[in-house]
PDB file of N, CA and C in Angstrom:
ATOM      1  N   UNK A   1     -12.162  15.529  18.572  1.00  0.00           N
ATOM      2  CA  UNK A   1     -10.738  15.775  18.549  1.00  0.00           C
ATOM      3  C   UNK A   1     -10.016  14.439  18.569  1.00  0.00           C
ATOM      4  N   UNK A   2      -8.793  14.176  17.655  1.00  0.00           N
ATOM      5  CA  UNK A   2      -8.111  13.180  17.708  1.00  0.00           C
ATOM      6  C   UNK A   2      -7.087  12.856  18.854  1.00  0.00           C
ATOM      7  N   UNK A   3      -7.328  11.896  19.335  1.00  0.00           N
ATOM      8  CA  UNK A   3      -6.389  11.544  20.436  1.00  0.00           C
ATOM      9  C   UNK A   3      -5.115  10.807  19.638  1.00  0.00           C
ATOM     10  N   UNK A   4      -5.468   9.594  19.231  1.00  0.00           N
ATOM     11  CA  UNK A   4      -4.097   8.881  18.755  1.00  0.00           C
ATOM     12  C   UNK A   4      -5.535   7.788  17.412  1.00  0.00           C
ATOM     13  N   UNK A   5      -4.478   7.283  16.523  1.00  0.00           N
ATOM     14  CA  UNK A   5      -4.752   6.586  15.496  1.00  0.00           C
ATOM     15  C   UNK A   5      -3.650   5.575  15.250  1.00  0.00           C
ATOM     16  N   UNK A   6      -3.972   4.537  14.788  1.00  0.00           N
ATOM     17  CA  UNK A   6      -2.919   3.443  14.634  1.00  0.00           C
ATOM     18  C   UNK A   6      -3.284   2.418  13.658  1.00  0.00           C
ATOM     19  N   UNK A   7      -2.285   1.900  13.263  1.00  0.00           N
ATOM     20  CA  UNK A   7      -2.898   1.051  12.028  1.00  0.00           C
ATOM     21  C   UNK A   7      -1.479  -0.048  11.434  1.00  0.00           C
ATOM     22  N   UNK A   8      -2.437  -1.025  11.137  1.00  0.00           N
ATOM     23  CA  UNK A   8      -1.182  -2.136  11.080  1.00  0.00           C
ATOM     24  C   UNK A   8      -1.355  -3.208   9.704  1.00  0.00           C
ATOM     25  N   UNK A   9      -0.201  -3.274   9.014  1.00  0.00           N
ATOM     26  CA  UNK A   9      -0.318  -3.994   7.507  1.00  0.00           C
ATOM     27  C   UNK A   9      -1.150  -3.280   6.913  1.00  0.00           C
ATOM     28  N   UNK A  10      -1.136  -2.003   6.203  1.00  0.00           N
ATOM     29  CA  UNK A  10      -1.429  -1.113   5.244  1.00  0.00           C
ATOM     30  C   UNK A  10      -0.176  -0.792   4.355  1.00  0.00           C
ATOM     31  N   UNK A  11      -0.476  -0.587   3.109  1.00  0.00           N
ATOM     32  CA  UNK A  11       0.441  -0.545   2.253  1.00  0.00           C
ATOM     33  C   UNK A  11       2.133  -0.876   2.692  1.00  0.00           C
ATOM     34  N   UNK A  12       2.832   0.217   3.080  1.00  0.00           N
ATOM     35  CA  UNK A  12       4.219   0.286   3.593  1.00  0.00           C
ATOM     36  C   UNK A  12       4.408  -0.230   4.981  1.00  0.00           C
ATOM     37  N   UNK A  13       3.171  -0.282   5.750  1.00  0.00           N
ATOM     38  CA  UNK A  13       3.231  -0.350   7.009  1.00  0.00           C
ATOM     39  C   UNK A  13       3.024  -1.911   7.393  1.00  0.00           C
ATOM     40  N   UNK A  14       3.981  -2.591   7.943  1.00  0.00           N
ATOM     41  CA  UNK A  14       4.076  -3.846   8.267  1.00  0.00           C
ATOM     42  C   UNK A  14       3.232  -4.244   9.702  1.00  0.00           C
ATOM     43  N   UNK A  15       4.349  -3.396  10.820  1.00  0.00           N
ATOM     44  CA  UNK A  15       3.792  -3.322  11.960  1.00  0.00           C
ATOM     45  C   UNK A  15       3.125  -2.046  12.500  1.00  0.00           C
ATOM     46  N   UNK A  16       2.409  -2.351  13.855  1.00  0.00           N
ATOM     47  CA  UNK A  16       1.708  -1.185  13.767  1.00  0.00           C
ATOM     48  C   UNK A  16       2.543   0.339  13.952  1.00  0.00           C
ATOM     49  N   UNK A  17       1.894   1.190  13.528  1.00  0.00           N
ATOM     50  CA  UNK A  17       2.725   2.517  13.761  1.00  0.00           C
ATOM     51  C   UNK A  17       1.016   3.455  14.646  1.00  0.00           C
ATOM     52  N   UNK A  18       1.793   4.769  15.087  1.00  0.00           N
ATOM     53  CA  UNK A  18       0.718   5.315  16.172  1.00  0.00           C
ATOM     54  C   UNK A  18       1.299   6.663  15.548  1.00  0.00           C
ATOM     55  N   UNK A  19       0.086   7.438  15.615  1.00  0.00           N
ATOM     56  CA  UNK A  19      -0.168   8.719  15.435  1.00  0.00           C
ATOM     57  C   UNK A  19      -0.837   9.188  16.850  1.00  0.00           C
ATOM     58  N   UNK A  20      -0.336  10.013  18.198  1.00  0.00           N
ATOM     59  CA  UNK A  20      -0.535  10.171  19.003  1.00  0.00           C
ATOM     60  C   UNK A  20      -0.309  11.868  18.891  1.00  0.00           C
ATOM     61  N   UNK A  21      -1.684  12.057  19.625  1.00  0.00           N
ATOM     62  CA  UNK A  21      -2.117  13.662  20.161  1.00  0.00           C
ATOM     63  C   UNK A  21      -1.661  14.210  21.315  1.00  0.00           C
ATOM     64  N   UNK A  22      -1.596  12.973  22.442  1.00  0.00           N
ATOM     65  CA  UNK A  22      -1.295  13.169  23.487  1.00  0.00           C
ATOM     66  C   UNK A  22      -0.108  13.622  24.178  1.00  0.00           C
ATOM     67  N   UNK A  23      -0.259  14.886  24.871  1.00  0.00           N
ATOM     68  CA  UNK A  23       0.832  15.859  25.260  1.00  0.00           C
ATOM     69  C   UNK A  23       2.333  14.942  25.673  1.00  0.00           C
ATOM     70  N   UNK A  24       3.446  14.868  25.854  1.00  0.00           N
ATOM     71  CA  UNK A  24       4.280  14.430  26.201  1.00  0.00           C
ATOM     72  C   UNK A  24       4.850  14.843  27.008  1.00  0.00           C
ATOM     73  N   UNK A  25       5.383  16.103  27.225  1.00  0.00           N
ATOM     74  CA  UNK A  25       6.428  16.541  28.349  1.00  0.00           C
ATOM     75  C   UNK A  25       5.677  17.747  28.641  1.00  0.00           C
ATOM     76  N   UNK A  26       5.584  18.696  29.592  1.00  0.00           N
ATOM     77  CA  UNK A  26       5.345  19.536  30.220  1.00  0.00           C
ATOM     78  C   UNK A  26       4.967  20.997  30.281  1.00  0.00           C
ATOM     79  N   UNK A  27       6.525  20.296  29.827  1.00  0.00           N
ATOM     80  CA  UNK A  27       7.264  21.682  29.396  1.00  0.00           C
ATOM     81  C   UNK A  27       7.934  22.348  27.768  1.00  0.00           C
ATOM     82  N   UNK A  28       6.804  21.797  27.233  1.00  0.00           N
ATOM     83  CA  UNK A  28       6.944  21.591  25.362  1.00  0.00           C
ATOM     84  C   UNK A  28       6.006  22.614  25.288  1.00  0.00           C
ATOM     85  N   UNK A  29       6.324  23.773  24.341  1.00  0.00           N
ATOM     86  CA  UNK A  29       5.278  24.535  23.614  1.00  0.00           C
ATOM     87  C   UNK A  29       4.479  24.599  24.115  1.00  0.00           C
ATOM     88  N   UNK A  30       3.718  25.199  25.380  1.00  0.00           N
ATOM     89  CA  UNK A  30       2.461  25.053  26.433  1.00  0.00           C
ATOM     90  C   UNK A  30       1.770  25.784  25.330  1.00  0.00           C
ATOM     91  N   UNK A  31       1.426  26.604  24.684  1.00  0.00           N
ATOM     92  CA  UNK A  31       0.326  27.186  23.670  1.00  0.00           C
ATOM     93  C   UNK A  31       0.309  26.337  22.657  1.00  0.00           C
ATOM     94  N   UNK A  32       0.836  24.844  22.706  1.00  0.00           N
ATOM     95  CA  UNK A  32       0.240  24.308  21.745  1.00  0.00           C
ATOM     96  C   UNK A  32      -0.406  22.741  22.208  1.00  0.00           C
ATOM     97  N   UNK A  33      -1.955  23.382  23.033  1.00  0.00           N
ATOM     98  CA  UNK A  33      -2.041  22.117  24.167  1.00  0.00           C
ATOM     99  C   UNK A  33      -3.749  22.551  24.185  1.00  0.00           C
ATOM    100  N   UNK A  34      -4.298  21.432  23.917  1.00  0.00           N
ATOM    101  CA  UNK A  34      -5.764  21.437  23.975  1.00  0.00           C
ATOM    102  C   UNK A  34      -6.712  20.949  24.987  1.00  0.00           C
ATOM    103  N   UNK A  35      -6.853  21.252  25.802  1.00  0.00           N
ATOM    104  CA  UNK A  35      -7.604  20.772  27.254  1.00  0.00           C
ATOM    105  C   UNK A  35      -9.364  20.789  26.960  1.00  0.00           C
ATOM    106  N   UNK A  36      -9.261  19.675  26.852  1.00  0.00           N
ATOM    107  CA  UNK A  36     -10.763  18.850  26.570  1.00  0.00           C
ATOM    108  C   UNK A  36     -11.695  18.745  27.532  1.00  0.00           C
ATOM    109  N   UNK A  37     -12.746  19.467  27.432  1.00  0.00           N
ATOM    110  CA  UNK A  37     -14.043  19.221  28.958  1.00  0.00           C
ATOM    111  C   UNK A  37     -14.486  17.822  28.786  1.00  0.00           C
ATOM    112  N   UNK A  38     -13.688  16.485  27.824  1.00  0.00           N
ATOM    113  CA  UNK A  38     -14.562  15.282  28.096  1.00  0.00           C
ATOM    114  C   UNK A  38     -13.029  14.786  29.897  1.00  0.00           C
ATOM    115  N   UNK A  39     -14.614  14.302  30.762  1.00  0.00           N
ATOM    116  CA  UNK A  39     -13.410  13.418  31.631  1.00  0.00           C
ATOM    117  C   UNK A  39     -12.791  12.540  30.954  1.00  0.00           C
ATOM    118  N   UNK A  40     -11.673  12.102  31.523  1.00  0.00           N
ATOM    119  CA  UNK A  40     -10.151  11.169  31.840  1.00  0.00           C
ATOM    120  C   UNK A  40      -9.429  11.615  30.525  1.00  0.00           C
ATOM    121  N   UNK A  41      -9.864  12.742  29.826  1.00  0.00           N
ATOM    122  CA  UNK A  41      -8.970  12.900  28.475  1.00  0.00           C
ATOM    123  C   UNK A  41      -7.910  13.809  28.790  1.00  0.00           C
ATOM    124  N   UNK A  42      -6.972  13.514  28.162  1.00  0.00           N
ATOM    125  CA  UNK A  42      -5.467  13.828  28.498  1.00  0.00           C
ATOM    126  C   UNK A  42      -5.337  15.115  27.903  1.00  0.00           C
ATOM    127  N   UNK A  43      -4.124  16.337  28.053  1.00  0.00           N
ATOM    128  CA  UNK A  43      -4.374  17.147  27.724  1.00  0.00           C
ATOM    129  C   UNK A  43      -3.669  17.019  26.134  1.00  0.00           C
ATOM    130  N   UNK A  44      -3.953  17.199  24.913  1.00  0.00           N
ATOM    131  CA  UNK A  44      -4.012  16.806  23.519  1.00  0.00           C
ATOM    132  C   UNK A  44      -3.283  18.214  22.695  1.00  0.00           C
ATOM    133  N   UNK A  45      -2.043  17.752  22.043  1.00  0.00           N
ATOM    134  CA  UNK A  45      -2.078  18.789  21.099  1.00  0.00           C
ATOM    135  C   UNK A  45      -2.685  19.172  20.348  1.00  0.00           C
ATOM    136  N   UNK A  46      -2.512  20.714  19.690  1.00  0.00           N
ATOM    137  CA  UNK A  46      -3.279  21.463  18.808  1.00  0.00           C
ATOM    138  C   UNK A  46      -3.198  20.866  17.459  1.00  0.00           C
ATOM    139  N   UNK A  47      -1.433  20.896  17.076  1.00  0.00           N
ATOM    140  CA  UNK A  47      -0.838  19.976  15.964  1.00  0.00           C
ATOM    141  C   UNK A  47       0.169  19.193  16.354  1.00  0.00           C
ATOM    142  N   UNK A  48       0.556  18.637  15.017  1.00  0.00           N
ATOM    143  CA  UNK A  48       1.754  17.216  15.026  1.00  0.00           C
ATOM    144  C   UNK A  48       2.271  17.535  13.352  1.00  0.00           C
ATOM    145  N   UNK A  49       2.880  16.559  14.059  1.00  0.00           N
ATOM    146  CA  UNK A  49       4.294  16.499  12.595  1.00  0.00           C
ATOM    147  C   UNK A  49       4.716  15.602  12.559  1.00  0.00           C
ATOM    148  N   UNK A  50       4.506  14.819  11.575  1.00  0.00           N
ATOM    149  CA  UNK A  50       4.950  13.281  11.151  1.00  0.00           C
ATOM    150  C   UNK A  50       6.864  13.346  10.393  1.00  0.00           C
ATOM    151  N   UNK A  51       7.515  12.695  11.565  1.00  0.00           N
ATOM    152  CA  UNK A  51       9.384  13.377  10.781  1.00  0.00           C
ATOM    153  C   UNK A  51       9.345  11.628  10.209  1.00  0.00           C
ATOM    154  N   UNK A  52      10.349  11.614   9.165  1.00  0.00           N
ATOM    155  CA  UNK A  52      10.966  10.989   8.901  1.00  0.00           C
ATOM    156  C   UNK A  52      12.028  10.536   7.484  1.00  0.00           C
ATOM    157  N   UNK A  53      12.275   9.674   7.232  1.00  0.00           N
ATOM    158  CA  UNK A  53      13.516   9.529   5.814  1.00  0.00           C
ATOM    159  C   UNK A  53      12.552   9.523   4.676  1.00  0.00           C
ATOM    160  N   UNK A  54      12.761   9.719   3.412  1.00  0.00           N
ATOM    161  CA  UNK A  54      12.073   9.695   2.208  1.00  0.00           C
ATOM    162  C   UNK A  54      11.893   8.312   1.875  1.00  0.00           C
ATOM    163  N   UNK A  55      10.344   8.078   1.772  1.00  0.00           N
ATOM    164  CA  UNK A  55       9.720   6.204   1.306  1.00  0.00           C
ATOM    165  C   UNK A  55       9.777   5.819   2.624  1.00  0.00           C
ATOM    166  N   UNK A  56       9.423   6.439   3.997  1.00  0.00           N
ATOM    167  CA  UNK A  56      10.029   5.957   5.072  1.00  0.00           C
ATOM    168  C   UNK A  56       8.060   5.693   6.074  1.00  0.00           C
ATOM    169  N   UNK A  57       7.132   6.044   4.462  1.00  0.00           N
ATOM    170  CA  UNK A  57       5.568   5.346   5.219  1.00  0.00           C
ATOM    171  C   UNK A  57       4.929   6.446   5.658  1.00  0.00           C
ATOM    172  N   UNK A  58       5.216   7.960   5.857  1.00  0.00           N
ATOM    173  CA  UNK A  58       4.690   9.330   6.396  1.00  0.00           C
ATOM    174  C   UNK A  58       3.692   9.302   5.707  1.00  0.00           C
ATOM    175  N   UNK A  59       3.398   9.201   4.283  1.00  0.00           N
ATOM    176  CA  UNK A  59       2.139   9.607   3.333  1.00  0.00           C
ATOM    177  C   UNK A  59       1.311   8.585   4.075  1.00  0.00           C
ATOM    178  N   UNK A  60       2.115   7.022   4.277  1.00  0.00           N
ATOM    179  CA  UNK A  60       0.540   6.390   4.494  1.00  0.00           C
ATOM    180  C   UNK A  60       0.254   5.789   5.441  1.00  0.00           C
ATOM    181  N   UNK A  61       0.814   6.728   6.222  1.00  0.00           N
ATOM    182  CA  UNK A  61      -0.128   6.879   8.254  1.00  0.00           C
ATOM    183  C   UNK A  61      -1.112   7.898   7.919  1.00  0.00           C
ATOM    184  N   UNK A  62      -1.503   9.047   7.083  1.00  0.00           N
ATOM    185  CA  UNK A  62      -2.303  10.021   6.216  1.00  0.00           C
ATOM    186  C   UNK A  62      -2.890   9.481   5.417  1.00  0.00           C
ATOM    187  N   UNK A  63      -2.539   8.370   4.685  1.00  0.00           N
ATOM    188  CA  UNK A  63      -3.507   7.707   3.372  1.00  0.00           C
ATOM    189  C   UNK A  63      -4.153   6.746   4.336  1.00  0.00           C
ATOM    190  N   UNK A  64      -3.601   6.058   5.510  1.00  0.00           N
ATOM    191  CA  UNK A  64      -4.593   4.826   6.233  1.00  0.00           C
ATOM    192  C   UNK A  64      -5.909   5.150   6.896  1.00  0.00           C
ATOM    193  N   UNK A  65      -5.369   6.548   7.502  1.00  0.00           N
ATOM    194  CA  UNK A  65      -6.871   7.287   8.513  1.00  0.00           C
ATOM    195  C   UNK A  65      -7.946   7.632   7.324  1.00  0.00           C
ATOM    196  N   UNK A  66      -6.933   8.336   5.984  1.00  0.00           N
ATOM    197  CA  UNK A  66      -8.277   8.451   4.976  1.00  0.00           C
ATOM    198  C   UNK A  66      -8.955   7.052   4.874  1.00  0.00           C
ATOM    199  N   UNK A  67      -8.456   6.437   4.396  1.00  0.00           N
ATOM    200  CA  UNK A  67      -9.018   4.848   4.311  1.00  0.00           C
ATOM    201  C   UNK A  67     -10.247   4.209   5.239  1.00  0.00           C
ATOM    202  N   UNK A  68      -9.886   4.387   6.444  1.00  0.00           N
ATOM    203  CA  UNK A  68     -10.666   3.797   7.793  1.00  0.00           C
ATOM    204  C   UNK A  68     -11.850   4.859   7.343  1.00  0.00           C
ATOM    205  N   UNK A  69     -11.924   6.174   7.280  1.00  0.00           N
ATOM    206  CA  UNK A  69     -12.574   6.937   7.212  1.00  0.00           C
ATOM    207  C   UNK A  69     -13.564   6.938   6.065  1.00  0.00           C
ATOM    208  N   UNK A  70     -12.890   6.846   5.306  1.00  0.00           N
ATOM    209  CA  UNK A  70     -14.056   6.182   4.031  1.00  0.00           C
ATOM    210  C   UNK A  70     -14.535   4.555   3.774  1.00  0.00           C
ATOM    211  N   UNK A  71     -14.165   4.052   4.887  1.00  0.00           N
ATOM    212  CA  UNK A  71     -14.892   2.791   4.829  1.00  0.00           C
ATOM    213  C   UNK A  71     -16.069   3.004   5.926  1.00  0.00           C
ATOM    214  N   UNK A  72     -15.444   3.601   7.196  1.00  0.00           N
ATOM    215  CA  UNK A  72     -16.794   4.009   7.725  1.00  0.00           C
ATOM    216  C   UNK A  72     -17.485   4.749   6.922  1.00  0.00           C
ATOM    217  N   UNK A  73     -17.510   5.922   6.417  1.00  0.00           N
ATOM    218  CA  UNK A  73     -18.566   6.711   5.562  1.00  0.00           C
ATOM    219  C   UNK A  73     -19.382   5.538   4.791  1.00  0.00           C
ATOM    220  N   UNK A  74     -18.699   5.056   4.256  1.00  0.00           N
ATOM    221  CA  UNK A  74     -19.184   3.866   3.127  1.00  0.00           C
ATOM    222  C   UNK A  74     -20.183   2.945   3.641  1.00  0.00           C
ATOM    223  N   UNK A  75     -20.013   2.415   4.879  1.00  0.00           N
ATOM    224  CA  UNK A  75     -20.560   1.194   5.478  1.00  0.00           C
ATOM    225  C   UNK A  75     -21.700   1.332   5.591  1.00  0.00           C
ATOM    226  N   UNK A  76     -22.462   1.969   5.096  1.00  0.00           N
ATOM    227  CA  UNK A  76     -23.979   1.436   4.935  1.00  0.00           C
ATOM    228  C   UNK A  76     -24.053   1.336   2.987  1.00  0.00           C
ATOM    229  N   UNK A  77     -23.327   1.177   2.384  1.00  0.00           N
ATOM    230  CA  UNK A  77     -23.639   0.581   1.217  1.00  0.00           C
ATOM    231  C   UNK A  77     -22.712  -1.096   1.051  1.00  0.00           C
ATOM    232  N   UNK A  78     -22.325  -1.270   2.466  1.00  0.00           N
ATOM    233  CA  UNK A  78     -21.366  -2.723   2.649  1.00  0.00           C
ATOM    234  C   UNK A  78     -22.607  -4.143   2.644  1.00  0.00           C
ATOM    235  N   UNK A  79     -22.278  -4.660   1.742  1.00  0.00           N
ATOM    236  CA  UNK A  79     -23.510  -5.901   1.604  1.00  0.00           C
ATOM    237  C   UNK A  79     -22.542  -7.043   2.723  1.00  0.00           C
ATOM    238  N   UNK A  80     -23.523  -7.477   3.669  1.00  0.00           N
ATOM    239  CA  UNK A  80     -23.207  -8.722   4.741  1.00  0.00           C
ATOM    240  C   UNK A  80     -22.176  -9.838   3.779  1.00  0.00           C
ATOM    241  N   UNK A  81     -21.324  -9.894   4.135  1.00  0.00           N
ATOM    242  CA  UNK A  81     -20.319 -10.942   4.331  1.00  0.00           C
ATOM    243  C   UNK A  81     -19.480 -11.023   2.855  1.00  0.00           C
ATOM    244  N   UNK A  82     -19.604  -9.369   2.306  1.00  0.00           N
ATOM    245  CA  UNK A  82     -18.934  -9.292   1.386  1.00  0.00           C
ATOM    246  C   UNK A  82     -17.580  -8.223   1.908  1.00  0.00           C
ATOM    247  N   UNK A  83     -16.315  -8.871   1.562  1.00  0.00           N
ATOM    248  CA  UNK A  83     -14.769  -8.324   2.559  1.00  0.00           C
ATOM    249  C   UNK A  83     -14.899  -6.679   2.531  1.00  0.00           C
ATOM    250  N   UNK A  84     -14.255  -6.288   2.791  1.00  0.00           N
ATOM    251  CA  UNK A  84     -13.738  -4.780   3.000  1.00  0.00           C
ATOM    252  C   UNK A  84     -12.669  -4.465   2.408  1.00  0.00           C
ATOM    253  N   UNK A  85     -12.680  -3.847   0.933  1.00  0.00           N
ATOM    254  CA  UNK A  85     -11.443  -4.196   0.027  1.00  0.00           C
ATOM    255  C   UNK A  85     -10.080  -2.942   0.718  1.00  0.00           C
ATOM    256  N   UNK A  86      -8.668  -3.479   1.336  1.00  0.00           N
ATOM    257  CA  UNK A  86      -7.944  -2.219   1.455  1.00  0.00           C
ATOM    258  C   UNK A  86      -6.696  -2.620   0.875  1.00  0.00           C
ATOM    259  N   UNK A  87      -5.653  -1.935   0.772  1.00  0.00           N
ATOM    260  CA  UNK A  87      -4.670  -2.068   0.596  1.00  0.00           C
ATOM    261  C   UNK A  87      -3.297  -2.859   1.753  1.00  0.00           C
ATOM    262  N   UNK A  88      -3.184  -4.163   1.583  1.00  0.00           N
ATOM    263  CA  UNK A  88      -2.418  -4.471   2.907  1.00  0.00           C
ATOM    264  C   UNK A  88      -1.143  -4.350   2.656  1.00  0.00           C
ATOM    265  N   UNK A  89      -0.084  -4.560   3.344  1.00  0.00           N
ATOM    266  CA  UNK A  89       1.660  -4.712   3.516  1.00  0.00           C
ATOM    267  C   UNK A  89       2.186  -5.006   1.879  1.00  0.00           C
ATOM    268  N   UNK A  90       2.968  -4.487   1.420  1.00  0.00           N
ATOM    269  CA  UNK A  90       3.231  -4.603   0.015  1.00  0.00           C
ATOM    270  C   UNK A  90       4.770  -5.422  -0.368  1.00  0.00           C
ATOM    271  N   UNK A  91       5.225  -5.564   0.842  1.00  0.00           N
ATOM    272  CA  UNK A  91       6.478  -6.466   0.444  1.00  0.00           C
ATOM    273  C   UNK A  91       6.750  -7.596   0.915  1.00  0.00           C
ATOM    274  N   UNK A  92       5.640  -8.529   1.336  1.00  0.00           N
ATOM    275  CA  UNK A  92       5.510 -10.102   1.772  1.00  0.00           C
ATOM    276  C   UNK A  92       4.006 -10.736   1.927  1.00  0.00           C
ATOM    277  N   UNK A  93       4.267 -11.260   0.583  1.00  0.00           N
ATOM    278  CA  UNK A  93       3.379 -12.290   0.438  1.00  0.00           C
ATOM    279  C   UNK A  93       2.178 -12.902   1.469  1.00  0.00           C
ATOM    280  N   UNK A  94       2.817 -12.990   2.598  1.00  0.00           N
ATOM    281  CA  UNK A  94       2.070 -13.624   3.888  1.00  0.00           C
ATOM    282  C   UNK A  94       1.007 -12.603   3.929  1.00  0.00           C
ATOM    283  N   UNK A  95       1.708 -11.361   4.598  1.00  0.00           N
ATOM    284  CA  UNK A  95       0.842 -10.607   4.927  1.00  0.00           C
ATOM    285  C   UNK A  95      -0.467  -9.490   4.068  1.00  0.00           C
ATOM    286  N   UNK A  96      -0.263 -10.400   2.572  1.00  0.00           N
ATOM    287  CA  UNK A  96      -1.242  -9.470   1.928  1.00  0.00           C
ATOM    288  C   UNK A  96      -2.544 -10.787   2.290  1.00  0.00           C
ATOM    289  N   UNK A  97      -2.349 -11.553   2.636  1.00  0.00           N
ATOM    290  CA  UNK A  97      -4.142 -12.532   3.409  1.00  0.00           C
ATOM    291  C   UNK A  97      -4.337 -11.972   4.760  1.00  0.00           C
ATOM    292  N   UNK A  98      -3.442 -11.569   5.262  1.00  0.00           N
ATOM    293  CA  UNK A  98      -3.948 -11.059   6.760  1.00  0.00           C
ATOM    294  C   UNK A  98      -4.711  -9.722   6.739  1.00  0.00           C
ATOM    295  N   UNK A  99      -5.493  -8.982   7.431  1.00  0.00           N
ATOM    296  CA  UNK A  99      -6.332  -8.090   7.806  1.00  0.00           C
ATOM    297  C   UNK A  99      -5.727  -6.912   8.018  1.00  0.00           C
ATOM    298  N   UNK A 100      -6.205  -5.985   7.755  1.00  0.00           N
ATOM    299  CA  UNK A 100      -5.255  -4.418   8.072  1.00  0.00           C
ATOM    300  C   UNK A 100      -6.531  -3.544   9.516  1.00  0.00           C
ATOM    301  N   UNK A 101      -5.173  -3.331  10.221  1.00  0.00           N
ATOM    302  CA  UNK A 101      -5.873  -3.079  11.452  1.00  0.00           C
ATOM    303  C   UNK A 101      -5.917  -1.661  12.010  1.00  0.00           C
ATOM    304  N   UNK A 102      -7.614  -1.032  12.185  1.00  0.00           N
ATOM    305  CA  UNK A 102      -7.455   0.259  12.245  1.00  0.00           C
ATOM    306  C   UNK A 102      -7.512   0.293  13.574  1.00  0.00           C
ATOM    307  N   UNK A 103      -6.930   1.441  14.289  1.00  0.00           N
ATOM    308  CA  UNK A 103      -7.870   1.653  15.982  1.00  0.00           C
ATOM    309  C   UNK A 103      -7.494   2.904  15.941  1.00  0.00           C
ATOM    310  N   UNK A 104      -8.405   3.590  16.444  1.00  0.00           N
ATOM    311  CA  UNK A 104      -8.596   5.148  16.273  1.00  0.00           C
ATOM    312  C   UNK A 104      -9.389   5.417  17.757  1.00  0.00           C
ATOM    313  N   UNK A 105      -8.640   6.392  18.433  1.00  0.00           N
ATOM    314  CA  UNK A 105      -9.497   7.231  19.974  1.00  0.00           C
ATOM    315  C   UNK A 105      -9.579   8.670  19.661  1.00  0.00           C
ATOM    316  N   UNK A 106     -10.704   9.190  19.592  1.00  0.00           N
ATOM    317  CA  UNK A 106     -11.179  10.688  19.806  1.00  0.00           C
ATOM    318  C   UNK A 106     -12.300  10.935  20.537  1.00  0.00           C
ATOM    319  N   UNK A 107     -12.713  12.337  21.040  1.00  0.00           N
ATOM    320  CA  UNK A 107     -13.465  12.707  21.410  1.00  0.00           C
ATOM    321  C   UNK A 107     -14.426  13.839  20.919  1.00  0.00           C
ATOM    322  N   UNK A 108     -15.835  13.193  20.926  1.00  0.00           N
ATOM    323  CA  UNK A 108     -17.022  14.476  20.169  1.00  0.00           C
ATOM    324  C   UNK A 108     -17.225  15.123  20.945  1.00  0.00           C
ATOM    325  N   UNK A 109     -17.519  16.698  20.879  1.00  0.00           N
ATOM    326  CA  UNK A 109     -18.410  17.233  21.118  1.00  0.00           C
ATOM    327  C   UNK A 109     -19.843  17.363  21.358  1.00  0.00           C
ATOM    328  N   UNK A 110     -20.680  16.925  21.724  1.00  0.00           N
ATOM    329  CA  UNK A 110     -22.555  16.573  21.849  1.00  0.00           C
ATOM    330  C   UNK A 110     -22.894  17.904  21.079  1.00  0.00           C
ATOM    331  N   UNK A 111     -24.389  17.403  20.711  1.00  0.00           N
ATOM    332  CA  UNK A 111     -25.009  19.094  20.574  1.00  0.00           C
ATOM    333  C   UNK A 111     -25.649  19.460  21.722  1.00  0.00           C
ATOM    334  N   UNK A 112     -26.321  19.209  23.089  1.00  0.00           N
ATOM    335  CA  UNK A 112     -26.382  19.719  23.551  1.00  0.00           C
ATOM    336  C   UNK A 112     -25.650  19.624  24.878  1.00  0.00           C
ATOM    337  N   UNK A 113     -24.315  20.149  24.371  1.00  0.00           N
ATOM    338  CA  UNK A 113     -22.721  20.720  24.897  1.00  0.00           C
ATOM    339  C   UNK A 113     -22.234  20.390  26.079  1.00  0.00           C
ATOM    340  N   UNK A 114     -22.695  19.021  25.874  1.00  0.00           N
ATOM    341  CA  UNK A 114     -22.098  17.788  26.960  1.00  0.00           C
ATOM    342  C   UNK A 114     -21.026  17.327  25.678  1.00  0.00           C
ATOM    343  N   UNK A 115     -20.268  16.605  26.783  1.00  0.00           N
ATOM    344  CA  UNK A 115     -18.549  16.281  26.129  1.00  0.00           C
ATOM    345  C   UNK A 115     -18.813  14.710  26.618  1.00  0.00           C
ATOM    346  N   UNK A 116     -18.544  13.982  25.434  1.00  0.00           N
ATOM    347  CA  UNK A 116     -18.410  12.723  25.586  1.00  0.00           C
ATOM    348  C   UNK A 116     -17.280  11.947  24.851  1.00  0.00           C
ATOM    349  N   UNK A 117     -16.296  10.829  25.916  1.00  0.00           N
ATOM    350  CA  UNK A 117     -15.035  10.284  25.299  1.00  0.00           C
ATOM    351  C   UNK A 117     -15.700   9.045  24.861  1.00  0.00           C
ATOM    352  N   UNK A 118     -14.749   9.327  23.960  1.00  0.00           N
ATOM    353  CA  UNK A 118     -15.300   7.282  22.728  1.00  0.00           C
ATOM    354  C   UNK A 118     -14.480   6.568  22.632  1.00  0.00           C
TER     355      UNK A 118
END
């Protein structure tokens, strides 16, 4: 289950932006609240909803997690000390040499139905 995802200098995205699971107030939609048997995990929504203005980067907080995600899938056909091709910040120069930064927290399920946080 996804806790929060974040990611920084990807296409539109300059600084970092956060995609967070984690419940906020209390007293919000209680049937829409996921209580996780891994310890210290917070109690996590079911869903989310990304708001914002049109060209305003929503598609690619959704296009970045695909990204991270298919570079892990990928990474055993990654030859040693050859880059990790992604798409960085698209409207300053500087920041298309700098690195695009994933960090991602969830929690698996085990198969035998121990709960472990990562």
């Amino acid at each position: 289950m996804l806790i929060q995802f974040s990611v920084e200098n990807y296409r539109s995205i300059k600084e970092e932006q956060t995609l967070s699971l984690v419940r906020n107030d209390d007293e919000e939609m209680s049937d829409n609240y996921f209580v996780s048997q891994a310890p210290a995990t917070p109690m996590l929504l079911k869903t989310a909803v990304i708001y914002g203005a049109n060209a305003s980067g929503k598609s690619n907080v959704i296009k970045a997690l695909d990204a991270m995600i298919g570079i892990i899938a990928n990474s055993f056909n990654k030859k040693p000390n050859k880059p990790i091709l992604t798409e960085t910040f698209l409207f300053n120069s500087h920041y298309r040499k700098q690195p695009t930064v994933y960090d991602i927290s969830f929690v698996v399920d085990l198969i035998n139905d121990q709960v472990q946080s990562i």
